[in-house]
C-alpha atoms as a PDB file:
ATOM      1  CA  UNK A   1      47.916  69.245  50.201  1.00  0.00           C
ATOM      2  CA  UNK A   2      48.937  69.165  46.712  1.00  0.00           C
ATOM      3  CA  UNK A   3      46.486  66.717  45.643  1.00  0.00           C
ATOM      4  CA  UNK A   4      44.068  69.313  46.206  1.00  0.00           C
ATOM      5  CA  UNK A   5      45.949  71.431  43.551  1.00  0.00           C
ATOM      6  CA  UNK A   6      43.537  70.098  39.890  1.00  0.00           C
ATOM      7  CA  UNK A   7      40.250  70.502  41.891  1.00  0.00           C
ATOM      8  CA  UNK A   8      40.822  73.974  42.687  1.00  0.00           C
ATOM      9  CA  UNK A   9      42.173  75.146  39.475  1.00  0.00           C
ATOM     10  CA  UNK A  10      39.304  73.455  37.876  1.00  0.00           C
ATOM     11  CA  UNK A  11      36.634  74.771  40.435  1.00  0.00           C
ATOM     12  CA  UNK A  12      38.477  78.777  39.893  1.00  0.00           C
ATOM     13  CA  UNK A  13      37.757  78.271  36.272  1.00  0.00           C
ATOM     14  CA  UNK A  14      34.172  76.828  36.669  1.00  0.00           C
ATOM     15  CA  UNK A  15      33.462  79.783  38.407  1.00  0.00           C
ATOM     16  CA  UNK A  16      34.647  82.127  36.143  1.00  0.00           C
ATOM     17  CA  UNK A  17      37.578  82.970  37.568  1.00  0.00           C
ATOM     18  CA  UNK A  18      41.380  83.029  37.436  1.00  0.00           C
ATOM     19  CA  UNK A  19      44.373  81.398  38.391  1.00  0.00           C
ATOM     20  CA  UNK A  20      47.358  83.605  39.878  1.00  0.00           C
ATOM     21  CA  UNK A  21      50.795  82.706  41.682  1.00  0.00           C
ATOM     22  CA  UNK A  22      49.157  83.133  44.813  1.00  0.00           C
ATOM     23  CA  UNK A  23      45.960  82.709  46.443  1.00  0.00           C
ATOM     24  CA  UNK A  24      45.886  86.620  47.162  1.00  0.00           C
ATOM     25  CA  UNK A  25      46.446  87.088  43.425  1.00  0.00           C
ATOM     26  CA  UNK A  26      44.083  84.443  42.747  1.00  0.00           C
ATOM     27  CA  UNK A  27      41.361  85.974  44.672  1.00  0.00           C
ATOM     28  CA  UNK A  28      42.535  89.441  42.840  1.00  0.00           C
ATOM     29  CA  UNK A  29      41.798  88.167  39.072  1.00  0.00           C
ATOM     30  CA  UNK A  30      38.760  86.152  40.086  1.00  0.00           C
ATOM     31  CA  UNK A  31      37.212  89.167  41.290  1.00  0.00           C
ATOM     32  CA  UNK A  32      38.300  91.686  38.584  1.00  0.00           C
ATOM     33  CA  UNK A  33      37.213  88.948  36.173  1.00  0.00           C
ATOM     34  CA  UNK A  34      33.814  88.153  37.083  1.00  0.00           C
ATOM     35  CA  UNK A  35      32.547  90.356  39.810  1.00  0.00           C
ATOM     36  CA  UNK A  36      33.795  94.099  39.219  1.00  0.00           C
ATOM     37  CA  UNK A  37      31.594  94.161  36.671  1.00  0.00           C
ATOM     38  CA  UNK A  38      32.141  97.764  34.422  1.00  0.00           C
ATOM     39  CA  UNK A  39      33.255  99.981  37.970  1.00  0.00           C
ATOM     40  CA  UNK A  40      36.889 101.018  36.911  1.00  0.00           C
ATOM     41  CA  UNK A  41      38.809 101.186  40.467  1.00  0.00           C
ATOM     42  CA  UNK A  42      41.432 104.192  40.753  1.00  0.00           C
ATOM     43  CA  UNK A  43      44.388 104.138  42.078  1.00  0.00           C
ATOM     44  CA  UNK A  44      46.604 107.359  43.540  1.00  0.00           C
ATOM     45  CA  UNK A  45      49.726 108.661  43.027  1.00  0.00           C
ATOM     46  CA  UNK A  46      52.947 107.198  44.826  1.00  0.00           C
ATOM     47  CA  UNK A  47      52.957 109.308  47.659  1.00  0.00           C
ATOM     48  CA  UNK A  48      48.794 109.329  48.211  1.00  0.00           C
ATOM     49  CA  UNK A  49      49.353 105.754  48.537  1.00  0.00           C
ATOM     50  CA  UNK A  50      52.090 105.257  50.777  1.00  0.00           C
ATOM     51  CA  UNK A  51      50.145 107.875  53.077  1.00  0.00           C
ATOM     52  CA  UNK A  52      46.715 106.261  53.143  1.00  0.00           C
ATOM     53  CA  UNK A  53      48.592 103.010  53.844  1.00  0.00           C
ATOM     54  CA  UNK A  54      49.335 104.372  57.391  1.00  0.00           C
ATOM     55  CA  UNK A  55      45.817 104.105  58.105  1.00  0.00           C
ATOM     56  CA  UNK A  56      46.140  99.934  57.584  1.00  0.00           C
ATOM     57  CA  UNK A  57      45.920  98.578  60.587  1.00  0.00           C
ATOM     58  CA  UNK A  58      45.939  94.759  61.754  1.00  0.00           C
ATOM     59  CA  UNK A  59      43.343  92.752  63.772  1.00  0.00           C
ATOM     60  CA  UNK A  60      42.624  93.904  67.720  1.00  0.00           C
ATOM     61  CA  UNK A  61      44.498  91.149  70.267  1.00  0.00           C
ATOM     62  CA  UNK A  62      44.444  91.889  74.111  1.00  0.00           C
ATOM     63  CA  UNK A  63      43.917  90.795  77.450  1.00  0.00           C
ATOM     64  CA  UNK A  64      42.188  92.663  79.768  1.00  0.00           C
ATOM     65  CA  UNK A  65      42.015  90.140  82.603  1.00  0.00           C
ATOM     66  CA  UNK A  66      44.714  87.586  83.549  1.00  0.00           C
ATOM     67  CA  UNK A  67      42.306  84.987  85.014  1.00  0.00           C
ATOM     68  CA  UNK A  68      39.104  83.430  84.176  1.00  0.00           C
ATOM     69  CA  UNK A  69      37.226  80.439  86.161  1.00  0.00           C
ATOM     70  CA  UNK A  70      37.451  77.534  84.044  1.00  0.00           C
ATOM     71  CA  UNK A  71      33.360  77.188  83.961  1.00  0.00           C
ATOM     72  CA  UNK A  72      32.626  80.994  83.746  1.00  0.00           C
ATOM     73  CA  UNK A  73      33.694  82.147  80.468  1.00  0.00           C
ATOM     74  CA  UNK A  74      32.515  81.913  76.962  1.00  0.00           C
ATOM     75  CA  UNK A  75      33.980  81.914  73.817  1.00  0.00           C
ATOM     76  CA  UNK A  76      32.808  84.004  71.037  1.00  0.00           C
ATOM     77  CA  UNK A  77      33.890  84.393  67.298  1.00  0.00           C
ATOM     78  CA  UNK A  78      32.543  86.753  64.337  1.00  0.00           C
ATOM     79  CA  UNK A  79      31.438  84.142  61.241  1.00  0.00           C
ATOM     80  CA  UNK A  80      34.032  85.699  58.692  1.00  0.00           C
ATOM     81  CA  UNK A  81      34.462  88.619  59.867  1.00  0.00           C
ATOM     82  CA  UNK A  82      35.926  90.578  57.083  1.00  0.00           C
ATOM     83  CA  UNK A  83      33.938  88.859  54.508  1.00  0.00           C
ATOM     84  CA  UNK A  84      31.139  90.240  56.236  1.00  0.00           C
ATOM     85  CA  UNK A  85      31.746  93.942  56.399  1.00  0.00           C
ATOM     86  CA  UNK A  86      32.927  93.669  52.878  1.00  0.00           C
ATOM     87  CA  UNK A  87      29.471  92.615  51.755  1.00  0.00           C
ATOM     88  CA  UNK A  88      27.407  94.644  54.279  1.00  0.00           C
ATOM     89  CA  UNK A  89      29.583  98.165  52.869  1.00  0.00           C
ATOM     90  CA  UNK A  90      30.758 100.392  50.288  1.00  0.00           C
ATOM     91  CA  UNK A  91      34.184 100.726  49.618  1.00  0.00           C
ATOM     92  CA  UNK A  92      36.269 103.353  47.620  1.00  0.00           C
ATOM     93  CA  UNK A  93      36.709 103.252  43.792  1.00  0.00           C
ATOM     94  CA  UNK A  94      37.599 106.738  42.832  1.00  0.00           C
ATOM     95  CA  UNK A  95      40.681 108.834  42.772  1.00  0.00           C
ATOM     96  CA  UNK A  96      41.278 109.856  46.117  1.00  0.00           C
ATOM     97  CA  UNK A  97      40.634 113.306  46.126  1.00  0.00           C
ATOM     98  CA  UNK A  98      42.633 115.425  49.338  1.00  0.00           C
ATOM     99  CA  UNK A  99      42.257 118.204  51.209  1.00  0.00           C
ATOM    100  CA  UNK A 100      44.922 119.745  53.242  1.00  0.00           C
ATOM    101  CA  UNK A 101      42.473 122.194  54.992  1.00  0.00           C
ATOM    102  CA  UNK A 102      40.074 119.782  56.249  1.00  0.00           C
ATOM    103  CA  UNK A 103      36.725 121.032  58.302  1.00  0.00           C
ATOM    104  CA  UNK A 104      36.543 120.357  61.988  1.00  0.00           C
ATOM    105  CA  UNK A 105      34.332 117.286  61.289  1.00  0.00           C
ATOM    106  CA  UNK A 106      35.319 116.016  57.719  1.00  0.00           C
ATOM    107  CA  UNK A 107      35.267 112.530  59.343  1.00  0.00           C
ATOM    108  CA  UNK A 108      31.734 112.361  59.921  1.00  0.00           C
ATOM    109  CA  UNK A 109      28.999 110.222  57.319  1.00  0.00           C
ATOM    110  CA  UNK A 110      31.761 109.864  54.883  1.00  0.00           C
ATOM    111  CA  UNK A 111      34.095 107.398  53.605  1.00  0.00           C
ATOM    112  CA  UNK A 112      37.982 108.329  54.029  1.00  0.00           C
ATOM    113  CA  UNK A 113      41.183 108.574  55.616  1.00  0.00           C
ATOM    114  CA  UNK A 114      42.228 111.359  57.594  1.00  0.00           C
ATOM    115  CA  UNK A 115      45.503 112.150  59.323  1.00  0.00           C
ATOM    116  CA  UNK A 116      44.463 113.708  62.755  1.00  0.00           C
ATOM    117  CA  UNK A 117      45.707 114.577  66.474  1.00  0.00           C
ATOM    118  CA  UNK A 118      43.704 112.700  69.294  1.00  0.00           C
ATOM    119  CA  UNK A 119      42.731 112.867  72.839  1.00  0.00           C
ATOM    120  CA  UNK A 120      41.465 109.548  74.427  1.00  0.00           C
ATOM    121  CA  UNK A 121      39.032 110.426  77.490  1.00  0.00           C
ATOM    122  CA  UNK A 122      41.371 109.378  80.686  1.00  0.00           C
ATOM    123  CA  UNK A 123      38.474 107.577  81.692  1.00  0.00           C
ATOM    124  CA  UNK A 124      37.507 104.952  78.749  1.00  0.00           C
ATOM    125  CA  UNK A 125      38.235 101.726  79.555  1.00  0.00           C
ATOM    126  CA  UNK A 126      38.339 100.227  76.202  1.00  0.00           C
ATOM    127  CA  UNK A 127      39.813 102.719  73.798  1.00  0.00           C
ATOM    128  CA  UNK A 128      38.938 102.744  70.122  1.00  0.00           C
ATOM    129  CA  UNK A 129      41.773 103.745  68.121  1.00  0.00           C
ATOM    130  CA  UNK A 130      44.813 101.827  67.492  1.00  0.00           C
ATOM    131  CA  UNK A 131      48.879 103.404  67.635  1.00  0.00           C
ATOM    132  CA  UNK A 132      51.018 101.420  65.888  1.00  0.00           C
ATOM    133  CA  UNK A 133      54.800 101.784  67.775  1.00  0.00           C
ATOM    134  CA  UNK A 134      56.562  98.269  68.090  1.00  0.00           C
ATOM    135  CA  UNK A 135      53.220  96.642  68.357  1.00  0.00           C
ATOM    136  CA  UNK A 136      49.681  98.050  68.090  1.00  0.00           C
ATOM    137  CA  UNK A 137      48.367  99.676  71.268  1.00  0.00           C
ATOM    138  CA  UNK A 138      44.916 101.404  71.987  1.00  0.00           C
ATOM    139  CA  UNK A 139      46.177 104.448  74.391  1.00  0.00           C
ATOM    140  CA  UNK A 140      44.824 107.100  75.740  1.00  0.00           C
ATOM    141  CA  UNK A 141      46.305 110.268  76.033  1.00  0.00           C
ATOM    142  CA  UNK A 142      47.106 112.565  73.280  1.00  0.00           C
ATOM    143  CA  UNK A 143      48.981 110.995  70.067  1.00  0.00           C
ATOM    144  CA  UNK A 144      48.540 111.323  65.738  1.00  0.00           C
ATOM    145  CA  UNK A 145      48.046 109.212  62.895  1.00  0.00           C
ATOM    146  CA  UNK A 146      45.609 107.909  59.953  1.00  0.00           C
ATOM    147  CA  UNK A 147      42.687 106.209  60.431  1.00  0.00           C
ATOM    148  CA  UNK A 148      39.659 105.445  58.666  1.00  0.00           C
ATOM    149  CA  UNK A 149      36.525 108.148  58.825  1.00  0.00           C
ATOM    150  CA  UNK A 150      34.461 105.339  60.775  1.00  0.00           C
ATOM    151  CA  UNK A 151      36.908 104.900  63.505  1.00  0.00           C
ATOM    152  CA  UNK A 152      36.806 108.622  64.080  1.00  0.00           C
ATOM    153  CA  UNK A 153      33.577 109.095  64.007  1.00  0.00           C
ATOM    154  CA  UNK A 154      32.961 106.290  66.824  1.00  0.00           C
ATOM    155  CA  UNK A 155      35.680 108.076  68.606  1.00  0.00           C
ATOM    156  CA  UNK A 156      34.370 111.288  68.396  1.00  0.00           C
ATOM    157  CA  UNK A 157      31.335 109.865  70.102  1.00  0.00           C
ATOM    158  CA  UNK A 158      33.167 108.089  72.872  1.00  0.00           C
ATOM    159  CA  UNK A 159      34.485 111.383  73.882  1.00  0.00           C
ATOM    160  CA  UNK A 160      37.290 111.741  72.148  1.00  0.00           C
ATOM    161  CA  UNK A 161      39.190 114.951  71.244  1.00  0.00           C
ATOM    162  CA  UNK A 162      40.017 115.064  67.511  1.00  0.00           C
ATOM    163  CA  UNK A 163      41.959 117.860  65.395  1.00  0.00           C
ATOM    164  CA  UNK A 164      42.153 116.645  61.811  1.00  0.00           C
ATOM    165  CA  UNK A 165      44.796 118.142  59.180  1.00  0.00           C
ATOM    166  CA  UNK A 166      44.241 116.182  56.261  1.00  0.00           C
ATOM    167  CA  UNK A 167      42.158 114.219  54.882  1.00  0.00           C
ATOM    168  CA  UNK A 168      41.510 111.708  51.678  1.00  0.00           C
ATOM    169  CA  UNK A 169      38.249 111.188  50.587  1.00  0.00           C
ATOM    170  CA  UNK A 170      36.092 109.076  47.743  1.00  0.00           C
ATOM    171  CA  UNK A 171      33.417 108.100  45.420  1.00  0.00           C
ATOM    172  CA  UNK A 172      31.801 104.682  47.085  1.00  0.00           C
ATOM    173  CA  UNK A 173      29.900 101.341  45.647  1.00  0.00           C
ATOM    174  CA  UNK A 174      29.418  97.932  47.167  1.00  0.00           C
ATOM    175  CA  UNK A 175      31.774  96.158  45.247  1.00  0.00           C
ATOM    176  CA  UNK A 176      31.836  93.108  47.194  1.00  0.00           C
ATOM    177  CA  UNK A 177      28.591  91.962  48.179  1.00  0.00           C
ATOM    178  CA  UNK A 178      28.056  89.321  44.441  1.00  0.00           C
ATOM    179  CA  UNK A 179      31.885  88.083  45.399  1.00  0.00           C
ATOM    180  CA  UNK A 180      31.479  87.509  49.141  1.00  0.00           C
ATOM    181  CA  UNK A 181      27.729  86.082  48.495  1.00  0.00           C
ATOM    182  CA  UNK A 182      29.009  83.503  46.052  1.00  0.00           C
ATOM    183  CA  UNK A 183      32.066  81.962  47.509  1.00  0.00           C
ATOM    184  CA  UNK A 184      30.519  82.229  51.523  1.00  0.00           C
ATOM    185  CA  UNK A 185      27.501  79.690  49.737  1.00  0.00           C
ATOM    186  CA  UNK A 186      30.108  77.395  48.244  1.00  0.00           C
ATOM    187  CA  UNK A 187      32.499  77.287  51.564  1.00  0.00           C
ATOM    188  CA  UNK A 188      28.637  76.160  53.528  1.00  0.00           C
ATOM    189  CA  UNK A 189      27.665  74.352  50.808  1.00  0.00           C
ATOM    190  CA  UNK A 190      31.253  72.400  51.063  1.00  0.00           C
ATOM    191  CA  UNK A 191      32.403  69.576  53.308  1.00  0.00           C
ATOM    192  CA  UNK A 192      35.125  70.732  55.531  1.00  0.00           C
ATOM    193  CA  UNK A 193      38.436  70.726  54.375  1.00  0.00           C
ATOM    194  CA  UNK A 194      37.432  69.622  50.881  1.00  0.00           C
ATOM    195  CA  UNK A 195      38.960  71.146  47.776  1.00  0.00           C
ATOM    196  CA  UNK A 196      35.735  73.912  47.510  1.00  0.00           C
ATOM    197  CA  UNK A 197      35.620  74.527  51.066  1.00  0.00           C
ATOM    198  CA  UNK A 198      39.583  75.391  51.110  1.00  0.00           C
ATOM    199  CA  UNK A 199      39.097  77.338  47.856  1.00  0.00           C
ATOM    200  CA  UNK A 200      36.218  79.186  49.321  1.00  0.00           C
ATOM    201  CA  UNK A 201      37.906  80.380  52.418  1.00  0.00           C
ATOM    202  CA  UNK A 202      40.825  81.432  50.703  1.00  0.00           C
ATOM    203  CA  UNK A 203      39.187  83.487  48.356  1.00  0.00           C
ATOM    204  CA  UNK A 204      37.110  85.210  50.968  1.00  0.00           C
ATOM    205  CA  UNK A 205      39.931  85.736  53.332  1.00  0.00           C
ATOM    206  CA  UNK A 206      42.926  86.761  50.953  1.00  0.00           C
ATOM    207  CA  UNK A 207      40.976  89.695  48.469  1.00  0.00           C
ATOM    208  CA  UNK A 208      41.118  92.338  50.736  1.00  0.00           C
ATOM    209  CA  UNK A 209      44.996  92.206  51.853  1.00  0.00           C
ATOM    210  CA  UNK A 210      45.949  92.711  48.200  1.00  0.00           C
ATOM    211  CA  UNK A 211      45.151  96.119  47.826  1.00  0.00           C
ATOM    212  CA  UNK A 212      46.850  96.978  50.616  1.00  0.00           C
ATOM    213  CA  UNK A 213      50.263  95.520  49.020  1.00  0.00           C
ATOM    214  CA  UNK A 214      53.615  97.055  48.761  1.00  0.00           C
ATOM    215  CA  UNK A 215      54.475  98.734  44.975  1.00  0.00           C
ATOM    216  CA  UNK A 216      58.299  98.061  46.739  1.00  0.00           C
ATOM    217  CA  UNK A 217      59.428  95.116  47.231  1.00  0.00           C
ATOM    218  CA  UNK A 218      63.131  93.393  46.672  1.00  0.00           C
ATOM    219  CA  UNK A 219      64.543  90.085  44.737  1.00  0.00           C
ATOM    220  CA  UNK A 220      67.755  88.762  43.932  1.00  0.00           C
ATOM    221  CA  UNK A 221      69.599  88.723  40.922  1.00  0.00           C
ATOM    222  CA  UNK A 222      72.552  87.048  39.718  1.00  0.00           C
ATOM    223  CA  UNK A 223      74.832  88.678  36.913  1.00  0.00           C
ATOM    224  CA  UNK A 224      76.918  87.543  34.472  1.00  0.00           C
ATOM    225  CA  UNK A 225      78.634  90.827  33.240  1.00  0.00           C
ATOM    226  CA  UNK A 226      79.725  94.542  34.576  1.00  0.00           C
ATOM    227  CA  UNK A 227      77.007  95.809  31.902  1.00  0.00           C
ATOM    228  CA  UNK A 228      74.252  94.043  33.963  1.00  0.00           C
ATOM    229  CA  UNK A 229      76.130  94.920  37.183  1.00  0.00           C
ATOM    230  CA  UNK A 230      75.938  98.433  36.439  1.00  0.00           C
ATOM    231  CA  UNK A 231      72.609  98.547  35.680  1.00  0.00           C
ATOM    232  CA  UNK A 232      71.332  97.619  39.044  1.00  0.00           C
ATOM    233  CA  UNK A 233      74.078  98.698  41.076  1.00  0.00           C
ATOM    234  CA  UNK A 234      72.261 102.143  42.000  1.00  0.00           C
ATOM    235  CA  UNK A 235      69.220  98.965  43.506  1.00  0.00           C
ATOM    236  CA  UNK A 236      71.544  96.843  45.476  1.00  0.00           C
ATOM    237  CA  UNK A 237      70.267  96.388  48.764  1.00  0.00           C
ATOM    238  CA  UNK A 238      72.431  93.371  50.071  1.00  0.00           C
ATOM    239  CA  UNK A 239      75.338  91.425  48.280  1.00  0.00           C
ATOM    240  CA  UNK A 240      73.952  87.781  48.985  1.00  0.00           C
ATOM    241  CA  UNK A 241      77.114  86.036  47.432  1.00  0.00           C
ATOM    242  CA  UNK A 242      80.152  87.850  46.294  1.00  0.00           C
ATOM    243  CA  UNK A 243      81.610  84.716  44.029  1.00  0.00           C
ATOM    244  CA  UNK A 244      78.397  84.049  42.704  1.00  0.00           C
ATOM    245  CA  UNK A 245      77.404  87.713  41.584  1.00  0.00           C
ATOM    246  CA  UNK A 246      74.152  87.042  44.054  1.00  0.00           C
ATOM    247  CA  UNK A 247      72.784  90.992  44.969  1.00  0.00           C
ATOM    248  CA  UNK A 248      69.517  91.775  46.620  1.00  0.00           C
ATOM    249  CA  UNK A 249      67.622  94.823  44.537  1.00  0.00           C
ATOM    250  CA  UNK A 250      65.219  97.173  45.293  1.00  0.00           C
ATOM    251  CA  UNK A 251      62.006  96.034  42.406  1.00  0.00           C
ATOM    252  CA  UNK A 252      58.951  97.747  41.974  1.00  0.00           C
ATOM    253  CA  UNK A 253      55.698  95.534  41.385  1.00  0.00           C
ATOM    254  CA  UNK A 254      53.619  96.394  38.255  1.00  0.00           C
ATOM    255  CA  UNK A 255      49.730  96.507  38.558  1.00  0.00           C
ATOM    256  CA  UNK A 256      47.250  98.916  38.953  1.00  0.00           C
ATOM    257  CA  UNK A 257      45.585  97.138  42.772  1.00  0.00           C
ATOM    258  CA  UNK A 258      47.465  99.282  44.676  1.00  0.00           C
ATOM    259  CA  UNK A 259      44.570 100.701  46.486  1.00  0.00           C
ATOM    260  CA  UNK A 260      44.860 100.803  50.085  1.00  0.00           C
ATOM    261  CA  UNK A 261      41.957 102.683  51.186  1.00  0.00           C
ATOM    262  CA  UNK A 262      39.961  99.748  50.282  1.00  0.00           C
ATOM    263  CA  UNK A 263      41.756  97.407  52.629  1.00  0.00           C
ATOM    264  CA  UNK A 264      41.983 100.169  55.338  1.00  0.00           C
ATOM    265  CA  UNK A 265      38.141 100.507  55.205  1.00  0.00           C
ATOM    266  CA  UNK A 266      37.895  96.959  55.621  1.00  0.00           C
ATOM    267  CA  UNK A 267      39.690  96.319  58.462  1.00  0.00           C
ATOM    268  CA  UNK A 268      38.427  99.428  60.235  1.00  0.00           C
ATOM    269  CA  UNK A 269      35.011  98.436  59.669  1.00  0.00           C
ATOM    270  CA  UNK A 270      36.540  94.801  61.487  1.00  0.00           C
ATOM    271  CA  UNK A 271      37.786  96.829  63.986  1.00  0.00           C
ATOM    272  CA  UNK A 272      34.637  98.510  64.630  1.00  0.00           C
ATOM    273  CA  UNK A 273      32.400  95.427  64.952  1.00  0.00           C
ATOM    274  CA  UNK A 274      34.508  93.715  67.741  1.00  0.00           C
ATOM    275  CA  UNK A 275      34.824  97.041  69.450  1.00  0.00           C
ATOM    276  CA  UNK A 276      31.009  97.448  69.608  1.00  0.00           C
ATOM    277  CA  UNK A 277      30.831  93.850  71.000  1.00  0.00           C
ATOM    278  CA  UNK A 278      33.504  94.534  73.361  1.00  0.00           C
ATOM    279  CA  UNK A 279      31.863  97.747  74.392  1.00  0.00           C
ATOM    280  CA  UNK A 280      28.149  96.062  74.708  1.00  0.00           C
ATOM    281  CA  UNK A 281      29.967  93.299  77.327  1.00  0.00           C
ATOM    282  CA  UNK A 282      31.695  96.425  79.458  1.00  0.00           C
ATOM    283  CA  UNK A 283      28.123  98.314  79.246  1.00  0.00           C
ATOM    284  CA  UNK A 284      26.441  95.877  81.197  1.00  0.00           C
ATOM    285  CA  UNK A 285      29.078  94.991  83.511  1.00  0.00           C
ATOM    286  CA  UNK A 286      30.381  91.712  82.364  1.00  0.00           C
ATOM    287  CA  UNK A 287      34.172  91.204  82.178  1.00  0.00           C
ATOM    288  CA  UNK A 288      35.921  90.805  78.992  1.00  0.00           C
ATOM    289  CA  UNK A 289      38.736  88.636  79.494  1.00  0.00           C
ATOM    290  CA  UNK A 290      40.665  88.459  75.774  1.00  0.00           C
ATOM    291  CA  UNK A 291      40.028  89.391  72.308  1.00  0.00           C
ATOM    292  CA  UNK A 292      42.225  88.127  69.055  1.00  0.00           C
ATOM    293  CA  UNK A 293      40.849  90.149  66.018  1.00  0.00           C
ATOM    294  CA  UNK A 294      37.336  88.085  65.588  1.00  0.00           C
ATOM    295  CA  UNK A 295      37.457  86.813  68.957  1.00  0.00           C
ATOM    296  CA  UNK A 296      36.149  87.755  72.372  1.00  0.00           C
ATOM    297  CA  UNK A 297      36.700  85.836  75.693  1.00  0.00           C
ATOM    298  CA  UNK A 298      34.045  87.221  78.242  1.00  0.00           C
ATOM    299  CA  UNK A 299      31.638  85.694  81.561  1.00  0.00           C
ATOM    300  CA  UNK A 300      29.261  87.129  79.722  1.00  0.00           C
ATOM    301  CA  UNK A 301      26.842  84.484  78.170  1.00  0.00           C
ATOM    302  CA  UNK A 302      24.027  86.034  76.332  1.00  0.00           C
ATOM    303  CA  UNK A 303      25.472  87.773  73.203  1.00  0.00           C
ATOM    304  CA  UNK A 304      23.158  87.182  70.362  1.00  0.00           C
ATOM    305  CA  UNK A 305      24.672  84.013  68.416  1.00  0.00           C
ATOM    306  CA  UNK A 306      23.543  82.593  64.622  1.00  0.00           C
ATOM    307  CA  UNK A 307      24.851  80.900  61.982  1.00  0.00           C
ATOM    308  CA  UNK A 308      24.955  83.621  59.295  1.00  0.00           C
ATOM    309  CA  UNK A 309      27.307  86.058  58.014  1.00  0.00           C
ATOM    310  CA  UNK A 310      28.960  88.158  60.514  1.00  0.00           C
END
């Protein structure tokens, strides 16, 4: 609603924040501005980045049961999930610092990304670590690819085989837990859907993606000579509209966020949560039925429920 537009501009600024072209970069500024405090986060170079990215992963969805009687299922969801492993953790800020010749268990009590080759036991019925191919699977068999120390670790303790070749790893703080504290208060202090409560939820929900954004992106340009046409013609990705002079270039975005580990350690530690929930259920032979990123469908009814955090 654009009404709502004033109030949170005004409410951003009351809170010491700022105002960006999206609510991502929104959340981005506000943060940097009144939270980070005097922590100086580091970015890597091109290629560190690009790599570590492969270790982003999106939320868990999947059935594991077609059919549920209408009256024997309940519905569970994590109370903002990734807002609350962002304040609960700490979260890279250095340089990532590699090492090609990684130690057998480099993964374990320690904060990184590590390229590896994995064995699921034939026998788990809910594996751990996600494959992304045309969608994301959990397998099980033998397959490679970045994850997130604290996934590893878990699957090393589920049974799984691990051979890791790389691995990223960095200084840690809890960057988060002043942002997440004040903007969770003002979405339950807020009436639903009102200007704060919208603001709030936004703000929690859109920080983390950020780092995780592409330094590549594309736009389109129009030109109005062969001097500007030959200065982007090495970019052109697409001519949109040959009469026009309409091209689609490759761009690079400017901005020193580009810090994926912090959004891969965030979503791991997501993935993590659910997955112990999912595993608890299985443990004491329930069924789980579904499970969409925050959400578990199970006949189990006695998970332990609240209305805080996580």
């Amino acid at each position: 609603d654009i009404s709502f537009c004033p109030n949170l501009i005004n409410l951003i600024y009351e809170r010491g924040g700022d105002v960006g072209l999206t609510t991502a970069s929104t959340s981005l500024k506000t943060f940097k501005k009144s939270f980070l405090g005097t922590i100086s986060l580091k970015m890597g170079n091109k290629d560190s980045i690009e790599e570590m990215r492969k270790g982003y992963y999106g939320g868990r969805t999947e059935i594991f049961r077609m059919y549920a009687k209408d009256d024997n299922y309940s519905w569970y969801d994590v109370k903002s999930l990734y807002p609350s492993v962002m304040a609960d953790n700490e979260f890279p800020i250095s340089t990532p610092r590699l090492s090609r010749f990684p130690k057998k268990d480099c993964y374990i009590d320690t904060i990184g990304i590590t390229k590896a080759k994995v064995e699921a036991p034939k026998k788990i019925y809910i594996p751990l670590l996600p494959y992304r191919g045309n969608k994301l699977y959990f397998p099980i068999g033998k397959f490679e690819g970045y994850w997130d120390n604290s996934l590893l670790a878990e699957a090393k303790e589920l049974g799984y085989k691990i051979e890791p070749s790389k691995t990223y790893d960095f200084k840690t703080d809890n960057i988060f837990k002043e942002y997440v504290a004040t903007f969770y208060k003002l979405k339950n202090d807020s009436k639903s859907k009102s200007a704060s409560y919208v603001l709030a939820k936004h703000l929690l929900n859109n920080l983390y993606g950020k780092f995780a954004q592409h330094q590549e992106s594309s736009m389109i340009v129009k030109t109005v000579s062969e001097k500007e046409l030959n200065e982007i013609k090495d970019n052109i990705e697409e001519i949109i509209d040959p009469d026009y002079n309409m091209y689609r270039v490759k761009s690079e975005s400017k901005g020193n966020h580009f810090i994926p580990q912090i959004s891969v350690h965030v979503t791991a530690l997501a993935m993590l949560k659910l997955f112990r929930t999912l595993k608890e259920i299985h443990d004491k032979d329930y069924k789980v039925f579904y499970c969409d990123t925050d959400s578990i469908a199970t006949d189990y009814n006695d998970l332990k429920c609240g209305s805080k955090l996580g």
